[in-house]
Protein backbone atom coordinates (compact mmCIF):
# COMPACT_ATOMS: atom_id res chain seq x y z
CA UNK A 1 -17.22 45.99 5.84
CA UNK A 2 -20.10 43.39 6.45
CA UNK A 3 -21.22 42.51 2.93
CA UNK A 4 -24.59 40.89 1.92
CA UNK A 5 -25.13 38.35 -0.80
CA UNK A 6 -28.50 38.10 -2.04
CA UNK A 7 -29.19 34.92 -3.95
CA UNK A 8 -26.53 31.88 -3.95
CA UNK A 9 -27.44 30.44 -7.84
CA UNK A 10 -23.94 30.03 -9.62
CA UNK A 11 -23.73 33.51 -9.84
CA UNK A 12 -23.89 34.40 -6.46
CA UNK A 13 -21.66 31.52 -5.02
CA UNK A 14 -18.80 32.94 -7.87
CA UNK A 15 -19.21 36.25 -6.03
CA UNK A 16 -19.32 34.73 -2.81
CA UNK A 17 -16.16 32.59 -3.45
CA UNK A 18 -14.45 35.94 -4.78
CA UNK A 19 -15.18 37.60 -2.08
CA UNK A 20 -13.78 35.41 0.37
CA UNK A 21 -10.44 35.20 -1.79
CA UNK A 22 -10.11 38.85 -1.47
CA UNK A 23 -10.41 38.70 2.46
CA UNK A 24 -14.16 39.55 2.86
CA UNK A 25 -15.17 36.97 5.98
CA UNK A 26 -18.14 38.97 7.48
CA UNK A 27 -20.57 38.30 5.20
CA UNK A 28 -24.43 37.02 5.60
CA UNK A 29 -26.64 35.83 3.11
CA UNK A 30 -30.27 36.12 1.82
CA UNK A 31 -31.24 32.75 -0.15
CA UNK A 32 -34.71 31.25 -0.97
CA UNK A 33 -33.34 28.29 -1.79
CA UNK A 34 -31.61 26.01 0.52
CA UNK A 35 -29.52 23.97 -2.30
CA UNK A 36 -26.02 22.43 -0.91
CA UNK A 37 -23.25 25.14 -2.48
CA UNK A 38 -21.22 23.35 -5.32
CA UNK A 39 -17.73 24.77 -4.72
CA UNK A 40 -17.77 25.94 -1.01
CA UNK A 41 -17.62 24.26 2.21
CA UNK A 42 -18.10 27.26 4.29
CA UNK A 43 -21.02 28.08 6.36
CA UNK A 44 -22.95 31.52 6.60
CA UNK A 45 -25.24 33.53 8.70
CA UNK A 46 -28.46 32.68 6.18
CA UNK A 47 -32.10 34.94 6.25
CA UNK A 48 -34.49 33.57 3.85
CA UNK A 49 -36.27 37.23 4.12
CA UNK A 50 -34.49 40.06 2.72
CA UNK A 51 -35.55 42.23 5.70
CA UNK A 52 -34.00 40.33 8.10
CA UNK A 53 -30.93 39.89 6.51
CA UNK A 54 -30.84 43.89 6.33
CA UNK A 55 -31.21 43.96 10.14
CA UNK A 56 -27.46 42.91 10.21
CA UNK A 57 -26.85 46.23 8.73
CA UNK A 58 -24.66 44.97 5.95
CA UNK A 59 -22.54 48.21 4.54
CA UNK A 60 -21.94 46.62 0.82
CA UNK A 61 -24.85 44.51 -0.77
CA UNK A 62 -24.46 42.31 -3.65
CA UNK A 63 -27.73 41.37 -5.61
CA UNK A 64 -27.11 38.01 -7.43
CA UNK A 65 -31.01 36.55 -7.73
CA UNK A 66 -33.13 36.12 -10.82
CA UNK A 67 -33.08 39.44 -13.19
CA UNK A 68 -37.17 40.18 -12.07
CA UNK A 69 -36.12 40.48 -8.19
CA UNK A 70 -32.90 42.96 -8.97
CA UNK A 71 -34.68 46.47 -9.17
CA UNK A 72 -36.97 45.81 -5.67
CA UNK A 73 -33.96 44.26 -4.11
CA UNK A 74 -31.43 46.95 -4.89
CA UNK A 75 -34.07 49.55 -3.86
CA UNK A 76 -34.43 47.62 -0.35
CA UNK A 77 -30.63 47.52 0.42
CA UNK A 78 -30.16 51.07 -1.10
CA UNK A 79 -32.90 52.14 1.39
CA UNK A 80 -31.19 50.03 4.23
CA UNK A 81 -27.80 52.28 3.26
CA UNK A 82 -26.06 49.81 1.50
CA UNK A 83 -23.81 50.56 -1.51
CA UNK A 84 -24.95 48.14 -4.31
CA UNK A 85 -23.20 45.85 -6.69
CA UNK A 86 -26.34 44.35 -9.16
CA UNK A 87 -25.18 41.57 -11.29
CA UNK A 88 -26.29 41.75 -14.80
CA UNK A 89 -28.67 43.07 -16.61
CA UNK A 90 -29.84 45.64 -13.77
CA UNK A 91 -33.60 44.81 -14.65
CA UNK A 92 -35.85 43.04 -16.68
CA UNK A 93 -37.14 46.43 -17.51
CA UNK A 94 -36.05 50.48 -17.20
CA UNK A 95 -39.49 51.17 -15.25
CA UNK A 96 -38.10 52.30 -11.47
CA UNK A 97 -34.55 52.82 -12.73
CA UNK A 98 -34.67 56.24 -12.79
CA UNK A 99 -35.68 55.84 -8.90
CA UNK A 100 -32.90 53.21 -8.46
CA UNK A 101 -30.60 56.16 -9.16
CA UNK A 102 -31.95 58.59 -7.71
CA UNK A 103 -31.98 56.69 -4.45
CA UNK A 104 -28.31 55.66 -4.48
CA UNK A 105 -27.63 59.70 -5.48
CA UNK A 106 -29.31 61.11 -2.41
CA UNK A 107 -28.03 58.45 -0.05
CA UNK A 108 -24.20 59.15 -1.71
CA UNK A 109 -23.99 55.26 -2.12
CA UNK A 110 -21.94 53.09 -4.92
CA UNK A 111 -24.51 51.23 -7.34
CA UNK A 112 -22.84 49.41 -10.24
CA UNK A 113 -23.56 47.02 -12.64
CA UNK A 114 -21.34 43.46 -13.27
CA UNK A 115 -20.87 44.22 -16.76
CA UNK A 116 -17.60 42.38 -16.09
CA UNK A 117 -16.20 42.13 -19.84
CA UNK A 118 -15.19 45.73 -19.82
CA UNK A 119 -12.53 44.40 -17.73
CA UNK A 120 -11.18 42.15 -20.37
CA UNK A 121 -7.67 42.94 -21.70
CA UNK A 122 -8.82 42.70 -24.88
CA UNK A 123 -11.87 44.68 -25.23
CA UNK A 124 -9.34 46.89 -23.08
CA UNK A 125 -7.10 46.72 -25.56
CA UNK A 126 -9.31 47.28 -28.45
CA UNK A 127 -10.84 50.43 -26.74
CA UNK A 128 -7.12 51.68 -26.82
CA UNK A 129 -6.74 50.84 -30.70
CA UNK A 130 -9.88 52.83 -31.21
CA UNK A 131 -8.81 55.87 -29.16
CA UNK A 132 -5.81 55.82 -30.53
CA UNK A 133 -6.86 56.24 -34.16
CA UNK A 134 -5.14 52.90 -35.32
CA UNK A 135 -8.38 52.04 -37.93
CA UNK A 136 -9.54 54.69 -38.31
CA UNK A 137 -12.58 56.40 -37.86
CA UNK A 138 -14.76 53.44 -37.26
CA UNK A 139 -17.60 52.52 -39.10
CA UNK A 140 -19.22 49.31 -38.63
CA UNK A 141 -19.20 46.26 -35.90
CA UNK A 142 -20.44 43.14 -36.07
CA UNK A 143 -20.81 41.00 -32.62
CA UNK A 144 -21.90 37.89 -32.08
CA UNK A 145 -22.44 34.84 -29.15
CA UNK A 146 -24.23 31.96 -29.03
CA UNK A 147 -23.75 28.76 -26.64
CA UNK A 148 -26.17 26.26 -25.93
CA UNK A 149 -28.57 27.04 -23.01
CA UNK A 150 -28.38 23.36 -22.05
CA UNK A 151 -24.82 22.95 -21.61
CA UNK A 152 -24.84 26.43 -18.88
CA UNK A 153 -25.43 24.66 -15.53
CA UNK A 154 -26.00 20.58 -16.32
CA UNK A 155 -27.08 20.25 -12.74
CA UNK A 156 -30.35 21.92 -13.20
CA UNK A 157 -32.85 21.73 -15.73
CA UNK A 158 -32.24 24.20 -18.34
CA UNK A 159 -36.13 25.13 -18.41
CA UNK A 160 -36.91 26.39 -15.40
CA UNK A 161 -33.63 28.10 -15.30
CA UNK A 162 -34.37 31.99 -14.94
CA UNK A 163 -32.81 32.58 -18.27
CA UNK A 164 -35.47 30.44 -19.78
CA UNK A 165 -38.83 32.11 -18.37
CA UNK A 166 -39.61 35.45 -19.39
CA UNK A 167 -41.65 35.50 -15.88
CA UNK A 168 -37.57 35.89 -14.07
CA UNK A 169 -36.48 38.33 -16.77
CA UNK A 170 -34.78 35.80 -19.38
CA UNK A 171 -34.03 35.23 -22.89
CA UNK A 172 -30.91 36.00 -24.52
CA UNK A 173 -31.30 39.75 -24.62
CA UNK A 174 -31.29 40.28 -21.35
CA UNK A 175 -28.87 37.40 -20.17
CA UNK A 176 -26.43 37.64 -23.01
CA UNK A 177 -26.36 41.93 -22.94
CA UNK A 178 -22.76 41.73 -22.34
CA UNK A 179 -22.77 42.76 -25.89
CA UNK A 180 -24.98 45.41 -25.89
CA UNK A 181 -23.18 46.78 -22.95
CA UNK A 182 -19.72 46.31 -24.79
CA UNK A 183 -21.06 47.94 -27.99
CA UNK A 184 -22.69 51.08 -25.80
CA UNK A 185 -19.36 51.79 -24.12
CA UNK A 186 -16.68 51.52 -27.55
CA UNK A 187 -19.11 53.51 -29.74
CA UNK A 188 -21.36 55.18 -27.71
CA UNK A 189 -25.07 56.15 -27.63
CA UNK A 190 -27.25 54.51 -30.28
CA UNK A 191 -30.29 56.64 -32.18
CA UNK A 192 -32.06 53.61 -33.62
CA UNK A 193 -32.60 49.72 -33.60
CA UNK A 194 -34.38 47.37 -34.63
CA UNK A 195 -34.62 43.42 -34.06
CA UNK A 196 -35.72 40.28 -35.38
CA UNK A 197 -36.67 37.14 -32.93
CA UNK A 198 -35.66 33.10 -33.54
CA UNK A 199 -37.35 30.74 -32.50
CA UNK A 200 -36.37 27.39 -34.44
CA UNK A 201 -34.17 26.00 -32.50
CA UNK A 202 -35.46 22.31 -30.27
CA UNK A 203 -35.44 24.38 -27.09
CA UNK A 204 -38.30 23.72 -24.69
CA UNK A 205 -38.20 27.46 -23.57
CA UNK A 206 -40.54 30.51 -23.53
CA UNK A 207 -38.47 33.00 -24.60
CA UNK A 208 -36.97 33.74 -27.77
CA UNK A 209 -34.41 31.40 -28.80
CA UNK A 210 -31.93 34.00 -30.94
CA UNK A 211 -32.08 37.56 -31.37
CA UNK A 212 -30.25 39.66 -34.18
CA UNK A 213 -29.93 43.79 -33.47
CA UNK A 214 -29.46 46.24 -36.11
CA UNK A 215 -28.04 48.86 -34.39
CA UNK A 216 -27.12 52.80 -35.58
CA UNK A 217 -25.56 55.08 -33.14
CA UNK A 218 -25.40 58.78 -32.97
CA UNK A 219 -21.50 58.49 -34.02
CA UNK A 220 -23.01 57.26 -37.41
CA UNK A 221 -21.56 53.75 -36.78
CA UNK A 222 -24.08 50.22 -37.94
CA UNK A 223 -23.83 47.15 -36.32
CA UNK A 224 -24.94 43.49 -36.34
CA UNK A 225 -25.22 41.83 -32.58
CA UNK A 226 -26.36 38.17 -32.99
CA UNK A 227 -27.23 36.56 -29.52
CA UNK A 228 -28.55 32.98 -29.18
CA UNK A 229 -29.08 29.89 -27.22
CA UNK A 230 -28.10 27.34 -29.68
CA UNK A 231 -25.24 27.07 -30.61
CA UNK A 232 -22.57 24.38 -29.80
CA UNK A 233 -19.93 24.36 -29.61
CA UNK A 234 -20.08 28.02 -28.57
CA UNK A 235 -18.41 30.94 -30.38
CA UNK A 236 -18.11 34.61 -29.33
CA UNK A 237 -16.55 37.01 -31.51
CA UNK A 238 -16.40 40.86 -32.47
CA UNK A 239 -15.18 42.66 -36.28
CA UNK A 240 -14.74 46.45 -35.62
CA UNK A 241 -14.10 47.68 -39.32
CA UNK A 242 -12.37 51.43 -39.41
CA UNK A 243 -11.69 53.30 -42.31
CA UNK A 244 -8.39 52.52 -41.83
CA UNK A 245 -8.43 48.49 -41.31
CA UNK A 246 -10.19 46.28 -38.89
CA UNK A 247 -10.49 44.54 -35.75
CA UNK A 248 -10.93 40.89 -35.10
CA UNK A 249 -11.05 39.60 -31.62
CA UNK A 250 -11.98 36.12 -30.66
CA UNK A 251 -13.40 35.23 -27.01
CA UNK A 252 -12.70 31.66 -26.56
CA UNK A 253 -9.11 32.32 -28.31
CA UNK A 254 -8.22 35.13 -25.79
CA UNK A 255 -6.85 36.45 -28.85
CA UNK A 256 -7.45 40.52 -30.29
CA UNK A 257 -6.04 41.15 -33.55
CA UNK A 258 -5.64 44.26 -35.63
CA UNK A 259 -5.49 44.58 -39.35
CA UNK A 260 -4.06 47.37 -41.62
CA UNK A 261 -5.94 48.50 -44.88
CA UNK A 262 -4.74 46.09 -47.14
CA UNK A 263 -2.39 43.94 -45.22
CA UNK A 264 -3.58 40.01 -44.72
CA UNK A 265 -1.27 39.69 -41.91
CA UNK A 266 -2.52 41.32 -38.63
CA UNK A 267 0.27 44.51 -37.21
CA UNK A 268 -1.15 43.98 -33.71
CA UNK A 269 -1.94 40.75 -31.82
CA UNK A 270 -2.92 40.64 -28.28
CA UNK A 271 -2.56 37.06 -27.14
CA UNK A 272 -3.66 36.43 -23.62
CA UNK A 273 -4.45 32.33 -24.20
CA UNK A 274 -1.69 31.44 -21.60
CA UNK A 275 -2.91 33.54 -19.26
CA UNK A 276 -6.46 34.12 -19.32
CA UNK A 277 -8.73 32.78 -16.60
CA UNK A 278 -12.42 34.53 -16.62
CA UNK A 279 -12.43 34.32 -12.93
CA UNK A 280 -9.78 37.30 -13.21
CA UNK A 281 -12.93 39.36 -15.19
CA UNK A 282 -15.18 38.70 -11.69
CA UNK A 283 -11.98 39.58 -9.53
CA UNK A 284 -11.30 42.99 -10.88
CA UNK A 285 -15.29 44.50 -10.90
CA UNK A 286 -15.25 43.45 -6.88
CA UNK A 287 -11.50 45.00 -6.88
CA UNK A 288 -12.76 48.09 -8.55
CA UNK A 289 -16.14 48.11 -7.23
CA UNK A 290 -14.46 47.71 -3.45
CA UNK A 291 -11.96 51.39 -4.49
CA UNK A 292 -14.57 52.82 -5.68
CA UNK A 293 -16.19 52.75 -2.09
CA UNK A 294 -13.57 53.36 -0.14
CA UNK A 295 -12.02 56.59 -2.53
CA UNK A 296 -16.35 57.63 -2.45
CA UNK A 297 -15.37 57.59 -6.59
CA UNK A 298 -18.23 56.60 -8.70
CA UNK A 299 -18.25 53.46 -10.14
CA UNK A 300 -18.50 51.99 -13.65
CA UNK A 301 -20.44 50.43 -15.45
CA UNK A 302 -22.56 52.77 -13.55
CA UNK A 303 -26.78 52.84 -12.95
CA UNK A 304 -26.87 54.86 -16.07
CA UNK A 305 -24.97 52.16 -18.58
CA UNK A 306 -26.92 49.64 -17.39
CA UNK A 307 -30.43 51.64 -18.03
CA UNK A 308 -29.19 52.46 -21.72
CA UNK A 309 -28.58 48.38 -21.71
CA UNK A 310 -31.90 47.95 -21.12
CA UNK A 311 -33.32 50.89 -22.96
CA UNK A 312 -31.84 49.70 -25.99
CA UNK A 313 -32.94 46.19 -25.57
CA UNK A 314 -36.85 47.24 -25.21
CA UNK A 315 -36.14 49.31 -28.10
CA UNK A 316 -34.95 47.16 -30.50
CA UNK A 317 -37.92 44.57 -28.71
CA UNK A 318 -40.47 47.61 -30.00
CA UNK A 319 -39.21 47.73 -33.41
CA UNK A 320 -39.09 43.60 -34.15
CA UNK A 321 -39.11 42.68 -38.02
């Protein structure tokens, strides 16, 4: 397959990287930017036009640029007959999504979304618990991750990063909606939110600084997402509390513990913190995304999570308190 890369940020160059690891070597790029790559020394058939770079008649296209460009660019290679991979969030917006899918239906193409932590033996692992009935019928979640804009990529300037300008689709909604996507997929579709914006922190940005969700879905479960910029050192965690007992699973301790009613000591620990490496998250989406084409199976997280990503998000945006 001759795959396209669209954008080279540190995004794109991970995907790039992966790719080549995996033993992708016909691959051409699309960059606006000329900036030297940080962690590769190869060289690659570059178009600084996205309709040029089309001309090669790449089969797979990856969209890595800022969140604003993802919906026209995915709609360009989908039109071209490319099967898509869009990193995340799909848009900065659901207007055209419903096109976006529609497209990639009537062509019979791949589109998914690099929602990457549902490939997390953890969350994996939690889903499982849930499933299985081990807490419970649950009833309320609380999520939260913050890390310090700043510290993302110390070789650029932190504000004119894209996830700084809400002109390239940023703020910690959209960039951080790992955890709306996580939350959408273990309990399902949501019937009401509501949000409430921070903007105290000494960040020279234009977007909001923190956002906290309240969050009820159709199951009848509440939750609490908190997603910010400011915090350091970071800290990412997620509480699932079941009728039954709870859920505890820290990020940065690659660690997933699960609590009976009334027991302080956990019955079932997950501990991957010898083994983890969050490269392995990027590796499996492009594994899975890469079956998906060849067995024609449809992918996941599909066009449709990622629009109820964003749906939520302007949502919650709409109902601010």
């Amino acid at each position: 397959m001759k795959i396209l890369v669209c954008g080279l940020g540190s995004i794109g160059e991970r995907h790039l990287g992966n790719l080549l690891s995996l033993g992708y070597n016909d691959i051409v790029v699309y960059r606006k930017r000329n900036l030297p790559l940080r962690s590769l020394c190869q060289t690659f058939p570059t178009f600084h036009s996205l309709a040029e770079a089309l001309n090669e008649k790449p089969d797979v296209a990856f969209i890595c640029n800022p969140t604003h460009l993802h919906l026209t660019s995915a709609i360009s290679c989908i039109k071209a007959g490319c099967h898509v991979f869009v990193e995340k969030p799909l848009s900065g917006s659901s207007m055209g999504l419903e096109e976006l899918a529609t497209l990639a239906e009537q062509k019979s193409l791949q589109l998914m979304v690099g929602y990457m932590m549902r490939f997390h033996p953890c969350l994996q692992k939690i889903q499982q618990w849930l499933t299985t009935g081990l807490i419970g019928r649950l009833v309320y979640v609380r999520s939260q991750w913050g890390e310090y804009l700043p510290d993302w990529h110390p070789w650029e300037n932190y504000r004119e990063s894209y996830a700084a300008l809400k002109s390239m689709g940023g703020g910690p909604g959209l960039t951080l909606s790992h955890e709306l996507d996580t939350l959408l997929w273990l309990c399902g579709d949501y019937s009401k939110v509501i949000s409430m914006a921070n903007y105290e922190s000494d960040l020279e940005i234009d977007t909001e600084h923190g956002l906290d969700l309240l969050v009820k879905f159709k199951s009848g479960v509440t939750a609490n997402v908190h997603m910010d910029y400011f915090q350091s050192p970071p800290s990412r965690s997620m509480e699932l509390v079941g009728t039954k007992g709870r859920i505890f699973f820290d990020y940065y301790a690659s660690l997933a513990s699960l609590y009976e009613q009334g027991s302080p000591k956990a019955k079932n620990i997950l501990d991957i913190s010898d083994s983890f490496d969050r490269n392995d998250l990027f590796l499996l989406e492009l594994q899975c995304f890469m079956d998906s084409i060849r067995r024609g199976v449809p992918c996941k997280p599909s066009v449709a999570d990622g629009t109820q990503v964003i749906k939520l998000l302007e949502d919650a945006l709409r109902e601010k308190i």
